[in-house]
N, C-alpha and C. Protein backbone atom coordinates (compact mmCIF):
# COMPACT_ATOMS: atom_id res chain seq x y z
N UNK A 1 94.64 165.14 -137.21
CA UNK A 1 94.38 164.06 -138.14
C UNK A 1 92.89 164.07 -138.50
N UNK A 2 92.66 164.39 -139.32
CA UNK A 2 91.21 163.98 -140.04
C UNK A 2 91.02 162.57 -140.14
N UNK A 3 89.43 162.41 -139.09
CA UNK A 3 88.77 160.84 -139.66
C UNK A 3 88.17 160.68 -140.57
N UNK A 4 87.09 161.72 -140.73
CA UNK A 4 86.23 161.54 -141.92
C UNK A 4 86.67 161.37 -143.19
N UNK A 5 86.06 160.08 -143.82
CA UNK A 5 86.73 159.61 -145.03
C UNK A 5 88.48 159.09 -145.06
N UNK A 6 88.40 158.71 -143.45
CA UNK A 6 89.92 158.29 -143.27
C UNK A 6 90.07 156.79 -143.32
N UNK A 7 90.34 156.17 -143.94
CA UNK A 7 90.12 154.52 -144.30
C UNK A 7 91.57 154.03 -143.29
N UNK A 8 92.20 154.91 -143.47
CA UNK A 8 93.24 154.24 -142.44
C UNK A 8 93.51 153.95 -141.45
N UNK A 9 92.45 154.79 -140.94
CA UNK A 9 92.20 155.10 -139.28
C UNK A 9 91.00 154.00 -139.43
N UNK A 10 90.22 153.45 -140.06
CA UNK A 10 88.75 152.72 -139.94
C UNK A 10 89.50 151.34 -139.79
N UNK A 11 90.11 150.84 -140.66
CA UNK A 11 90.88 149.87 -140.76
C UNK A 11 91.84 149.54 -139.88
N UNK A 12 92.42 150.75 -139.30
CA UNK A 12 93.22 150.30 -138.41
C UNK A 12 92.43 149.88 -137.04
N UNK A 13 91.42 150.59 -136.74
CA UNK A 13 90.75 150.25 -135.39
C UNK A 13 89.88 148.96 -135.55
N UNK A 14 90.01 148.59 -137.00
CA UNK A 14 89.37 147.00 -137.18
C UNK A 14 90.43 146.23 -136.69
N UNK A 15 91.33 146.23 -137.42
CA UNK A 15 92.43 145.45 -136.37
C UNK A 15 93.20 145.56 -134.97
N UNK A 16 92.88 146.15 -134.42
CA UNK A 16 93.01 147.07 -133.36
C UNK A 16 91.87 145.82 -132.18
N UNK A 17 90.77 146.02 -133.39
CA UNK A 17 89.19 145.33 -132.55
C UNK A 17 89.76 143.45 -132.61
N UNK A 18 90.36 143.70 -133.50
CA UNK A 18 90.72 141.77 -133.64
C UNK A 18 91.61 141.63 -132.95
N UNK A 19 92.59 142.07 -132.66
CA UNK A 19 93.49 142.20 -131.85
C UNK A 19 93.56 141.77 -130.31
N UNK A 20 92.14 142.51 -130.20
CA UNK A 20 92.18 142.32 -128.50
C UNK A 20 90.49 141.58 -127.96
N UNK A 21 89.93 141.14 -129.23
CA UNK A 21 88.72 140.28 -128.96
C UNK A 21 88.75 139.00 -128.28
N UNK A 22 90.40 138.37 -129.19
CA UNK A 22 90.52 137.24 -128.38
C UNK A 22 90.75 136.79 -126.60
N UNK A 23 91.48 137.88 -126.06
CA UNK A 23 91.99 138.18 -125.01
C UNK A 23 90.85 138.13 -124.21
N UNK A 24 89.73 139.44 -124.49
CA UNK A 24 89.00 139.80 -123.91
C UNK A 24 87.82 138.58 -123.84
N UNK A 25 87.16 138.08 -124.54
CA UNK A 25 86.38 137.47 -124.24
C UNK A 25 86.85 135.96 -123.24
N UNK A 26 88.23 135.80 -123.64
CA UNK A 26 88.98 134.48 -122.55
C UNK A 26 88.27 134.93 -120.82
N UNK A 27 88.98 136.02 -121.06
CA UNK A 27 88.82 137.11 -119.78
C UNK A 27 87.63 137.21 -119.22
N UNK A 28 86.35 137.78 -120.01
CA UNK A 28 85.15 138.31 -119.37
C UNK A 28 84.31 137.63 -120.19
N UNK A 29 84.33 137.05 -120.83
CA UNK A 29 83.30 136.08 -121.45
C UNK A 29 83.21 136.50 -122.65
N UNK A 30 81.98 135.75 -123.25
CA UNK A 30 81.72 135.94 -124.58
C UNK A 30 81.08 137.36 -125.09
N UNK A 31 79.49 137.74 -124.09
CA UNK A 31 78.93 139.00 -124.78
C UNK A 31 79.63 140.10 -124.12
N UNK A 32 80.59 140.00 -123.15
CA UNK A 32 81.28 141.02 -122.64
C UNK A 32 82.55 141.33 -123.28
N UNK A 33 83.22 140.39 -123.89
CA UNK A 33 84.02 140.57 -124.63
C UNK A 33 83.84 140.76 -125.96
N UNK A 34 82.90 140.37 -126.77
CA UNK A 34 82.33 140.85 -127.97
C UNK A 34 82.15 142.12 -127.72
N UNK A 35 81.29 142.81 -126.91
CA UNK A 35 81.07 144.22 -126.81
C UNK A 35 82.52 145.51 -126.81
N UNK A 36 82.86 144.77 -125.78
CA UNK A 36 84.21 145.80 -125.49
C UNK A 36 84.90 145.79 -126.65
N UNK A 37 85.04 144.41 -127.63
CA UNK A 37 86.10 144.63 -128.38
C UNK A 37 85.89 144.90 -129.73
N UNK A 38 84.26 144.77 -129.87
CA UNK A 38 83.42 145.58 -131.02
C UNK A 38 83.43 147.32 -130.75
N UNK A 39 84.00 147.89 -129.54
CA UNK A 39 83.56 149.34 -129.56
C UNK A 39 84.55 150.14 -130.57
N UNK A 40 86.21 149.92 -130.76
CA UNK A 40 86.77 150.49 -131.70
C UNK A 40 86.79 149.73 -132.49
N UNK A 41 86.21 148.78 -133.21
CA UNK A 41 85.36 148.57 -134.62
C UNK A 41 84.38 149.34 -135.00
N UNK A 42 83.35 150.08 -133.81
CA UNK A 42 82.07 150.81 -133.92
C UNK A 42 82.94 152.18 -133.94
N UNK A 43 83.70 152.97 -133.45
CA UNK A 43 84.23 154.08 -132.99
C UNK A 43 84.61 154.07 -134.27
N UNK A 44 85.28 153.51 -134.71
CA UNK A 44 86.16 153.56 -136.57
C UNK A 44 85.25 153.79 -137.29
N UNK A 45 84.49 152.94 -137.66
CA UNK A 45 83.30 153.19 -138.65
C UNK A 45 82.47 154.06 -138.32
N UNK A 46 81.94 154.76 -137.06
CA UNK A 46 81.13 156.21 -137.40
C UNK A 46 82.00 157.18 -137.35
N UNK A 47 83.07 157.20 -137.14
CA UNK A 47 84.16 158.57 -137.49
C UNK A 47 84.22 158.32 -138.69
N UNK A 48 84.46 157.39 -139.23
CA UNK A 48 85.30 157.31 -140.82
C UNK A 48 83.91 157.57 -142.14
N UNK A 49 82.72 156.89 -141.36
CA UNK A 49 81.46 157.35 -142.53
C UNK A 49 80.44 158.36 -141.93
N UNK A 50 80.53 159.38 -141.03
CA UNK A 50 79.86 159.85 -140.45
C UNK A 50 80.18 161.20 -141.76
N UNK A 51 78.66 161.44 -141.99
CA UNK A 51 78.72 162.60 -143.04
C UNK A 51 79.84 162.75 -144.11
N UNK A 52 79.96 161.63 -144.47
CA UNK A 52 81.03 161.40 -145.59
C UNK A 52 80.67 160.51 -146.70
N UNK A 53 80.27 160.86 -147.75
CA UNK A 53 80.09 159.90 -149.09
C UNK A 53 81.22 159.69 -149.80
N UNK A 54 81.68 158.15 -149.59
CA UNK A 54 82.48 158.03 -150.42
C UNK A 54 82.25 157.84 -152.12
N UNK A 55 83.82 158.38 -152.65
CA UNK A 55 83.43 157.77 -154.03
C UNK A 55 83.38 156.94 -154.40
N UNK A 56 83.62 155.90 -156.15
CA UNK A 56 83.66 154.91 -156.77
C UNK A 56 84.52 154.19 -156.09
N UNK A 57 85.91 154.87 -156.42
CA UNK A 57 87.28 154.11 -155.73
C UNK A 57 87.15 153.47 -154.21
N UNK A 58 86.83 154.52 -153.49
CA UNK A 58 86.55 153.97 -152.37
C UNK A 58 85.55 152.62 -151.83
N UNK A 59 84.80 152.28 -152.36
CA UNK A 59 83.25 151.56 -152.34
C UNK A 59 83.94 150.14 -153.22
N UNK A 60 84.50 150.32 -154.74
CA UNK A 60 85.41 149.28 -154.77
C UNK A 60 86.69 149.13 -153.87
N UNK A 61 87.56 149.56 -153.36
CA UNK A 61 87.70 149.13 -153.02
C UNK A 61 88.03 148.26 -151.18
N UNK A 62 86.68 148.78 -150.61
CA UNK A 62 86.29 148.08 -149.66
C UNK A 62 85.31 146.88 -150.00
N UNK A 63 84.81 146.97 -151.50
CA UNK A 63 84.59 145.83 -151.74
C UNK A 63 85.61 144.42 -151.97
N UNK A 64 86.44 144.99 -152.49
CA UNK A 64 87.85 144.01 -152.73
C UNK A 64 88.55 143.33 -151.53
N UNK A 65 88.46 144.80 -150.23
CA UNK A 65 88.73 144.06 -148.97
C UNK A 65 87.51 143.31 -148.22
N UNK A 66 86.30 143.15 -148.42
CA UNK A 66 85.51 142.49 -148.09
C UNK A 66 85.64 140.73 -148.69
N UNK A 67 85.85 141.01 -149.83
CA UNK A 67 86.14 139.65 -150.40
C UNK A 67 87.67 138.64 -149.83
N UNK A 68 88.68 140.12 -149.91
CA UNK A 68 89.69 138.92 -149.72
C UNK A 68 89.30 138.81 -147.86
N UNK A 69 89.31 139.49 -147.37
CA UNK A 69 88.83 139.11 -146.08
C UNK A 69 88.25 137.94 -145.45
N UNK A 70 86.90 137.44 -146.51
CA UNK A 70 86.10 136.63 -146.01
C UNK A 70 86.89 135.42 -146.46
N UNK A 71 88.15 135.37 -147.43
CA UNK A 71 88.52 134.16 -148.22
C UNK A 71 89.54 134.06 -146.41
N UNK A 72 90.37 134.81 -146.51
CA UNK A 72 91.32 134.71 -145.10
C UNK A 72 90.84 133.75 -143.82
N UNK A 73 89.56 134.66 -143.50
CA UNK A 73 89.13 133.79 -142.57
C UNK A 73 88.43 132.76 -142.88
N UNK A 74 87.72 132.15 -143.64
CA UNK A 74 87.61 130.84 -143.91
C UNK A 74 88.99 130.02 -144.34
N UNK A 75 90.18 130.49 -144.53
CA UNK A 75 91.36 129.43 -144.71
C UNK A 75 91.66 129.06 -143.14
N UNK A 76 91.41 130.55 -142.51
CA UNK A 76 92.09 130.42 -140.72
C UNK A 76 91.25 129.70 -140.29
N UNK A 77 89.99 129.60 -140.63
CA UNK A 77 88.99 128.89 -139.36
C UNK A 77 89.24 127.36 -140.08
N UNK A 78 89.48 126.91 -140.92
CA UNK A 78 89.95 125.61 -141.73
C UNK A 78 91.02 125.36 -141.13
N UNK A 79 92.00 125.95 -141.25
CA UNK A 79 93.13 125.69 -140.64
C UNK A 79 92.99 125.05 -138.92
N UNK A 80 92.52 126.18 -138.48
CA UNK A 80 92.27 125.92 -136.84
C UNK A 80 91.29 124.78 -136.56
N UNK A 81 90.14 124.59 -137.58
CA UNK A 81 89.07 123.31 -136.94
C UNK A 81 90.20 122.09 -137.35
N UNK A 82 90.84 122.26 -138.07
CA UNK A 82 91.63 121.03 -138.66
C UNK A 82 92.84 120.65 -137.61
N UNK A 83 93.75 121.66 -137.81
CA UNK A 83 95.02 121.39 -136.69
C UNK A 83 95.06 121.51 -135.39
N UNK A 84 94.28 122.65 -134.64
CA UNK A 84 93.97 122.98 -133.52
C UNK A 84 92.85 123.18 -133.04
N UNK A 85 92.29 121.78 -132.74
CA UNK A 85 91.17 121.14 -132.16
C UNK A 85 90.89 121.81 -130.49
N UNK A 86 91.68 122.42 -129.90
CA UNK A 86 91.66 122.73 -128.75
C UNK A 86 91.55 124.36 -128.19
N UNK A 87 91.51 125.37 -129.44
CA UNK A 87 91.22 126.47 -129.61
C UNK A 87 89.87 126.64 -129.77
N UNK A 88 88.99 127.36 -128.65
CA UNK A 88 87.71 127.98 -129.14
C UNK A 88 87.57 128.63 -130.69
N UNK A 89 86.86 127.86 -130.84
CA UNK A 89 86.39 128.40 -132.80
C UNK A 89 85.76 129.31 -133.06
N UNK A 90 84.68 129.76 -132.06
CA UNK A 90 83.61 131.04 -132.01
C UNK A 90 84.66 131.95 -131.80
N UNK A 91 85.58 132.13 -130.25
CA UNK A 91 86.85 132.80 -130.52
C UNK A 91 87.60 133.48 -131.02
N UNK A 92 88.40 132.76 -132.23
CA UNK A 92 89.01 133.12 -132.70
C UNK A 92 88.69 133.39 -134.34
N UNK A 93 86.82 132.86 -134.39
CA UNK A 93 86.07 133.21 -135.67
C UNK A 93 85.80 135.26 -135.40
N UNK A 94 85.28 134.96 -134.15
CA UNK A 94 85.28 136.68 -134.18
C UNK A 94 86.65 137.56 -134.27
N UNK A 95 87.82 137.06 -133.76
CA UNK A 95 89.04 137.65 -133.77
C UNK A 95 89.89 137.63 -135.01
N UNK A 96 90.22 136.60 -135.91
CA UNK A 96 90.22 136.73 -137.31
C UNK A 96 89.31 137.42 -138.33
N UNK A 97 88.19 137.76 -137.73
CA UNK A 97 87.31 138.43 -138.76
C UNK A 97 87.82 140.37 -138.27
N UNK A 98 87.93 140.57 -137.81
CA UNK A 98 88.90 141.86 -137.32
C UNK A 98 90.21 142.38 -137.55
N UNK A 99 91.29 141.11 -137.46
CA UNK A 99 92.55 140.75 -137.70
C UNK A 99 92.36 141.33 -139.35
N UNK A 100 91.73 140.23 -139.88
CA UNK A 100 91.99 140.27 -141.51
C UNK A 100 90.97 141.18 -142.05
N UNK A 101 90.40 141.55 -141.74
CA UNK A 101 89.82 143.00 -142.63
C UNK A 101 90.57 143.96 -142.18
N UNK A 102 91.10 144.59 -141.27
CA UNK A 102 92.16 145.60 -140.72
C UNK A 102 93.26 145.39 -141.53
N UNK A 103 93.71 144.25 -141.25
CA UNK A 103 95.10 143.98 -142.35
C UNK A 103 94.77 143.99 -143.98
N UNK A 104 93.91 143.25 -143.81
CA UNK A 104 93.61 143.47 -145.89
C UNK A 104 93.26 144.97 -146.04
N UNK A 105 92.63 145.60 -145.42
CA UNK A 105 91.91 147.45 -146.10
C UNK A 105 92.64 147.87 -145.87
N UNK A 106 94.13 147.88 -144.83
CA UNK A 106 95.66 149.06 -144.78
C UNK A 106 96.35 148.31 -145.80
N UNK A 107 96.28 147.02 -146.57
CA UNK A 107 97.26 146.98 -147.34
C UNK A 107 96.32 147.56 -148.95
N UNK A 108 94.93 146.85 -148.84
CA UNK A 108 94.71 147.53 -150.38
C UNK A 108 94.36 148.55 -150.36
N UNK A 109 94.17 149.26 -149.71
CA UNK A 109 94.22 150.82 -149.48
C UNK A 109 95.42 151.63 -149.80
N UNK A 110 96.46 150.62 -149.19
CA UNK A 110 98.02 151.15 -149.18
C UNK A 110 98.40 151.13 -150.77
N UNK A 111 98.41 149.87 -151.67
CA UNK A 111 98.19 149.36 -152.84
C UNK A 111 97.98 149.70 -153.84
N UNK A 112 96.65 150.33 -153.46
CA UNK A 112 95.59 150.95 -154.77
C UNK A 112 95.45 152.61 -154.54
């Protein structure tokens, strides 16, 4: 499988990283769990841009998943300060921000 210039594999280890941020930091705390569960977020992104220029297409559209991304998690973190007052917010602000860029860049990737 080729990484370089592999958006599917970058994206997937973003959600991959959201996935298991929440867990982990319950577990081992906050900068210990940020770390561990930032490493295949970091591992994705220097395989996937390491000596690789992307083109036009590409650049839009990780811009497109940047946008709907940031709209996602501001509905989730709305949602959660509103209904579920009893969920860490820092939490599950770092774990939705992983969740939904992984899921938005395999679908508009998939898409477009």
């Amino acid at each position: 499988m080729k990484l370089k210039g592999n958006y599917y594999w970058m994206f997937g280890t973003q959600l991959l990283s959201g996935i298991i941020a929440y867990p982990l930091m319950l577990k081992l705390g906050v900068v210990t769990g940020i770390l561990l569960s930032f490493l295949p977020f970091l591992i994705g992104l220097i395989t996937t841009h390491l000596k690789h220029n992307p083109d036009e297409r590409d650049i839009q559209l990780i811009h497109k998943t940047d946008s709907f991304h940031g709209i996602l998690v501001m509905i989730a973190m709305a949602i959660i300060y509103l209904k579920f007052p009893g969920i860490n917010w820092f939490f599950a602000l770092v774990a939705s921000t992983g969740i939904f860029r992984g899921l938005t860049g395999l679908m508009i990737f998939k898409l477009y």
